[in-house]
N, C-alpha and C. Protein backbone atom coordinates (compact mmCIF):
# COMPACT_ATOMS: atom_id res chain seq x y z
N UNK A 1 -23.67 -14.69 6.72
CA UNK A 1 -22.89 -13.75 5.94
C UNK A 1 -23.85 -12.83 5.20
N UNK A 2 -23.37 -11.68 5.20
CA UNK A 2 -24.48 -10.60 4.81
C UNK A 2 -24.15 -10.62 3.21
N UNK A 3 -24.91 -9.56 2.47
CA UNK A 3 -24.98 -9.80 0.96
C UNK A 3 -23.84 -8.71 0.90
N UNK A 4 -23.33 -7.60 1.44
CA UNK A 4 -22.16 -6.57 1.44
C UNK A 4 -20.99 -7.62 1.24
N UNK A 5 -21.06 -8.96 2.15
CA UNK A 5 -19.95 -8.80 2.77
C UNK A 5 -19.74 -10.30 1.96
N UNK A 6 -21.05 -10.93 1.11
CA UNK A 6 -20.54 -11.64 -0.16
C UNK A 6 -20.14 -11.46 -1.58
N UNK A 7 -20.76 -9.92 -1.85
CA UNK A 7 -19.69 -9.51 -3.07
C UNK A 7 -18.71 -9.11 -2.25
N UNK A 8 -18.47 -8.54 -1.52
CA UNK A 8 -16.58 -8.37 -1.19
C UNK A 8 -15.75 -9.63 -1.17
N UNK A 9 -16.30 -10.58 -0.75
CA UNK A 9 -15.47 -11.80 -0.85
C UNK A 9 -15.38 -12.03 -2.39
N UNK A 10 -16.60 -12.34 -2.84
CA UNK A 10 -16.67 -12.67 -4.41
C UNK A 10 -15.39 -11.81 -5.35
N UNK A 11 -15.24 -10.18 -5.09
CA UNK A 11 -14.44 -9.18 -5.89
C UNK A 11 -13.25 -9.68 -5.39
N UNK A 12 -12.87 -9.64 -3.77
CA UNK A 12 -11.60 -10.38 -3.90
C UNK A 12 -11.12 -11.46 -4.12
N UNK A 13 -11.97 -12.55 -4.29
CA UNK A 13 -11.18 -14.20 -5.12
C UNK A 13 -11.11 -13.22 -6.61
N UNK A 14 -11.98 -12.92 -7.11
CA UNK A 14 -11.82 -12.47 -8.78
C UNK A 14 -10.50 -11.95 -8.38
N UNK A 15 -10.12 -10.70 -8.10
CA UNK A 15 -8.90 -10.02 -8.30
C UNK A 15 -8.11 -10.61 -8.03
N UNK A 16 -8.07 -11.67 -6.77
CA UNK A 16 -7.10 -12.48 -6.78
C UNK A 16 -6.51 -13.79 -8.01
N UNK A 17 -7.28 -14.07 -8.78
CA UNK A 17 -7.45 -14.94 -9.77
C UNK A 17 -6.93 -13.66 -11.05
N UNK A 18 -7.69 -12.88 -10.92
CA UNK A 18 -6.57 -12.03 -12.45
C UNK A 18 -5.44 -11.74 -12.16
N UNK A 19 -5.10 -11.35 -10.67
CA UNK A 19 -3.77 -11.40 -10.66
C UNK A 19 -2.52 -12.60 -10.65
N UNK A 20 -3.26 -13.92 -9.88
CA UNK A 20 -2.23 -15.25 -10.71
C UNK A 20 -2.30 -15.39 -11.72
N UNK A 21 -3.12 -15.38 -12.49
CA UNK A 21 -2.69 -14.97 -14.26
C UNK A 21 -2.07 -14.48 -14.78
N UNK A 22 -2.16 -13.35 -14.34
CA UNK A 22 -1.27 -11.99 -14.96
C UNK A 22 0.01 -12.10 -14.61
N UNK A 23 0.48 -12.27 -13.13
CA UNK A 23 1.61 -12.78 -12.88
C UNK A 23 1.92 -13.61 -13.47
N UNK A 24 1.04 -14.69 -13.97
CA UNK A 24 1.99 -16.43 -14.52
C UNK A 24 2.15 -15.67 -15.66
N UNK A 25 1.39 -14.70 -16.94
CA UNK A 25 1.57 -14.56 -17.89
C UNK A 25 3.16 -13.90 -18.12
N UNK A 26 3.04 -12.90 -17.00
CA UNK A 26 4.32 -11.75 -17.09
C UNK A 26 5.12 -12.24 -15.43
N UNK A 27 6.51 -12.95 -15.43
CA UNK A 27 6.70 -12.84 -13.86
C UNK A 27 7.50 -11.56 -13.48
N UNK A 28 7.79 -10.91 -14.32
CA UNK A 28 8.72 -9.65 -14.31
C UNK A 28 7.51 -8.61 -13.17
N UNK A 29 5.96 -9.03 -13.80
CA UNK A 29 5.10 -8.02 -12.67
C UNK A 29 5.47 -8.34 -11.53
N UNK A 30 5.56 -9.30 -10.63
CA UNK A 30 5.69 -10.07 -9.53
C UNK A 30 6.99 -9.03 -8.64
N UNK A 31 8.03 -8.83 -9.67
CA UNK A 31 8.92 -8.03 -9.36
C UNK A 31 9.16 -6.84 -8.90
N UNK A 32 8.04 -6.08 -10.10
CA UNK A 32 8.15 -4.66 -9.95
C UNK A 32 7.42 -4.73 -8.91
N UNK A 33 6.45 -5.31 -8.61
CA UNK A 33 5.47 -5.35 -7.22
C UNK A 33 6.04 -5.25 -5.84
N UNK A 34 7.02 -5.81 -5.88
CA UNK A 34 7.97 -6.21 -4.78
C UNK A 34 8.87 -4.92 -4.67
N UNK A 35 9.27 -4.60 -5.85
CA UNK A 35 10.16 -2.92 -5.87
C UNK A 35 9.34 -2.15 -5.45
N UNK A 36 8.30 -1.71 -6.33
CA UNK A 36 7.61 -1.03 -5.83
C UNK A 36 7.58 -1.05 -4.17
N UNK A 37 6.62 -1.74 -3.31
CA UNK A 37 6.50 -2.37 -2.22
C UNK A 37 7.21 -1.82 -1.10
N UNK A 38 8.89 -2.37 -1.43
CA UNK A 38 9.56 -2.22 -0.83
C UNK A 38 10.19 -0.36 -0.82
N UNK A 39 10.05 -0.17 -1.67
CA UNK A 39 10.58 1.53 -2.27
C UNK A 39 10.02 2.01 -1.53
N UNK A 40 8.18 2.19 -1.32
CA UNK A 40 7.61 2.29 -0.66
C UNK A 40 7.63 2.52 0.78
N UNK A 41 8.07 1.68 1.16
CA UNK A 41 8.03 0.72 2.36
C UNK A 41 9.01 1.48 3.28
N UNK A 42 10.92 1.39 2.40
CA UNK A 42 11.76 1.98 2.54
C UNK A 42 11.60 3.51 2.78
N UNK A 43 10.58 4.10 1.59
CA UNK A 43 10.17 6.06 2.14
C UNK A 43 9.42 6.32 3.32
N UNK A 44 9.06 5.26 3.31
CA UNK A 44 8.24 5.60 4.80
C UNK A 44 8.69 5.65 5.80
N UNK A 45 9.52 4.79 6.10
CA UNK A 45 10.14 4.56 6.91
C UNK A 45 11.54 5.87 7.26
N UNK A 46 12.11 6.16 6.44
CA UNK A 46 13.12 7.11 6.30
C UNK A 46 12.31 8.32 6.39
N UNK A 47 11.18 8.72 6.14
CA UNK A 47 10.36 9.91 6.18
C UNK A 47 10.19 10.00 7.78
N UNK A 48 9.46 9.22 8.48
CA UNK A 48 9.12 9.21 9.71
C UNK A 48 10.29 8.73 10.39
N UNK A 49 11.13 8.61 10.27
CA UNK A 49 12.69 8.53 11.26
C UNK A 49 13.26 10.42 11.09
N UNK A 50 13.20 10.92 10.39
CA UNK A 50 13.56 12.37 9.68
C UNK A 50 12.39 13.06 10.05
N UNK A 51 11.08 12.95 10.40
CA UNK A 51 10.21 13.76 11.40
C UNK A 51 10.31 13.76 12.51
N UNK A 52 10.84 12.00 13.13
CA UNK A 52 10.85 11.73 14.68
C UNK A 52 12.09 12.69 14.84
N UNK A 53 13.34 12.60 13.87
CA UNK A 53 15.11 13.45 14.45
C UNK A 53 14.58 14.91 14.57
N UNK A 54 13.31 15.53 13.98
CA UNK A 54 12.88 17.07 14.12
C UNK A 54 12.12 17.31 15.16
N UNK A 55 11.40 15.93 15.42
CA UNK A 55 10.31 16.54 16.72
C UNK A 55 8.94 16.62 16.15
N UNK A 56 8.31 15.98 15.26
CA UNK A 56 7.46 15.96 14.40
C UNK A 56 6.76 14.58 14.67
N UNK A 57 5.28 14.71 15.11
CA UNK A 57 4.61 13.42 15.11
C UNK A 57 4.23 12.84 13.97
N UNK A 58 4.40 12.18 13.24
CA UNK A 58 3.51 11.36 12.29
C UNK A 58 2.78 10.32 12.59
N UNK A 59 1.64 10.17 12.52
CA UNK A 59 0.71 8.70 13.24
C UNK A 59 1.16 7.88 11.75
N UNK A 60 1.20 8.18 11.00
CA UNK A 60 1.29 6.92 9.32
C UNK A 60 2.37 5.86 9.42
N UNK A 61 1.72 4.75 10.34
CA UNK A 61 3.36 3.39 10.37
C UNK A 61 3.26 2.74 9.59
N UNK A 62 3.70 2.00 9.35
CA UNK A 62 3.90 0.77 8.44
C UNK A 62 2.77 -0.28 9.20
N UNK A 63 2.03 -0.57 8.22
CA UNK A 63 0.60 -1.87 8.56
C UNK A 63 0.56 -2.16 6.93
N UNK A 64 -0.64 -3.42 7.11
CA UNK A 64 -0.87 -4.08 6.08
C UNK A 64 -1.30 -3.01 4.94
N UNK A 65 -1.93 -2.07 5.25
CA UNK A 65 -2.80 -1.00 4.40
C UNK A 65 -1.53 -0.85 4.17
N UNK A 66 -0.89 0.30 4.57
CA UNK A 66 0.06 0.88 3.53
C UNK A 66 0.77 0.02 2.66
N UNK A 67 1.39 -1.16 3.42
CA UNK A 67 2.60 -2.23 2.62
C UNK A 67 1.76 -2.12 1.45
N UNK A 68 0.82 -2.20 1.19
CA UNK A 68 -0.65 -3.00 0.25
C UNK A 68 -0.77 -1.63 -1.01
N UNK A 69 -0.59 -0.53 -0.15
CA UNK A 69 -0.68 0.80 -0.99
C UNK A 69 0.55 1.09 -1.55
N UNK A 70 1.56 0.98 -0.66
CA UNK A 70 3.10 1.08 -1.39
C UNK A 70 3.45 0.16 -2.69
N UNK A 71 2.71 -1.13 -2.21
CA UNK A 71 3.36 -2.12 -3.35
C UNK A 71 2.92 -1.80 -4.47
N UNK A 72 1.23 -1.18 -4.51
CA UNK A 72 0.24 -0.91 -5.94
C UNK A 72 0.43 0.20 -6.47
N UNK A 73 0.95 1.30 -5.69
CA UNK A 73 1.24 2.58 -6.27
C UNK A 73 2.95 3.30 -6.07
N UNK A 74 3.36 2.50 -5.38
CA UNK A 74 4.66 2.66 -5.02
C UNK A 74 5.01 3.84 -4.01
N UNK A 75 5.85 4.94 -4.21
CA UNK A 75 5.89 5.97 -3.63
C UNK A 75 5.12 7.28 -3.61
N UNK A 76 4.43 7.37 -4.68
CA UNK A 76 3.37 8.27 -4.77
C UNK A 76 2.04 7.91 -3.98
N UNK A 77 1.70 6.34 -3.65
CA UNK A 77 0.72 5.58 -3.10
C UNK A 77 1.15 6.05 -1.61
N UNK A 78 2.56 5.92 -0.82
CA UNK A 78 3.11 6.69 -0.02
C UNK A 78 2.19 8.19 0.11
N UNK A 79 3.02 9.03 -0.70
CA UNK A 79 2.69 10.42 -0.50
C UNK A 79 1.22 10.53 -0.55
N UNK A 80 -0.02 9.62 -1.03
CA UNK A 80 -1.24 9.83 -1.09
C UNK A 80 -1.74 9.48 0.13
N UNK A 81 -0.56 8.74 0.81
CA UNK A 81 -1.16 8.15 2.44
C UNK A 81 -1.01 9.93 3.15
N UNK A 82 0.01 10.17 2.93
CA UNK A 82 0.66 11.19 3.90
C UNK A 82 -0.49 12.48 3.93
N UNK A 83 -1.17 12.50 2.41
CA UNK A 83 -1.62 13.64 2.30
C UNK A 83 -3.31 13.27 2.74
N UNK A 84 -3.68 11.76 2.68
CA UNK A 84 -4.72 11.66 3.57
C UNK A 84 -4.80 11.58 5.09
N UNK A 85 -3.39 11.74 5.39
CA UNK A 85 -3.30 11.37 7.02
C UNK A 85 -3.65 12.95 7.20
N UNK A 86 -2.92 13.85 6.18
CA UNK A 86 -2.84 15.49 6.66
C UNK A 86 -4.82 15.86 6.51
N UNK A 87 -5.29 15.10 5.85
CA UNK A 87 -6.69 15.89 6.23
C UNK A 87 -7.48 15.41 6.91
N UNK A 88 -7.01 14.47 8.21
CA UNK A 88 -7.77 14.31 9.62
C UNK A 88 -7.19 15.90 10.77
N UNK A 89 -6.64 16.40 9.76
CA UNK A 89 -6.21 17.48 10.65
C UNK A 89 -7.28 18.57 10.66
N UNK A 90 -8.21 18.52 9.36
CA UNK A 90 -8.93 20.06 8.89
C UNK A 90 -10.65 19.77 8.90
């Protein structure tokens, strides 16, 4: 195992460990996470069904990355996908 690729493990147990905390402290976060997530999840999906009915390609599906980006930023985490997908174009 390389030394890159043992702080990345190391940063993600940590983050994973402040976040069972934080969750046990507050479970209401656990929730909004899941709203979020799903809100997310839900625009994306309705966005790229409403490009496919126009004739419009979008490559941005639903994978672990986005679910992961939707849940932490919600729908704006969405639109930050959309607007990094738009600058493989330029």
């Amino acid at each position: 195992m390389s030394q890159n690729q043992m702080i990345l493990l190391f940063c993600c147990i940590a983050l994973g460990i402040y976040l069972l905390t934080y969750i046990k402290k507050r479970p209401a976060a656990l929730l909004a996470f899941v709203g979020r997530g799903a809100a997310g999840l839900l625009y994306l999906h309705l966005f790229n069904s409403f490009c496919i009915a126009r004739g419009v390609a979008t490559s941005l599906g639903i994978n672990p990355v986005t679910a992961l980006l939707s849940a932490i930023l919600g729908i704006p985490g969405v639109i930050l996908a959309y607007g990094a997908n738009l600058l493989r174009f330029f």
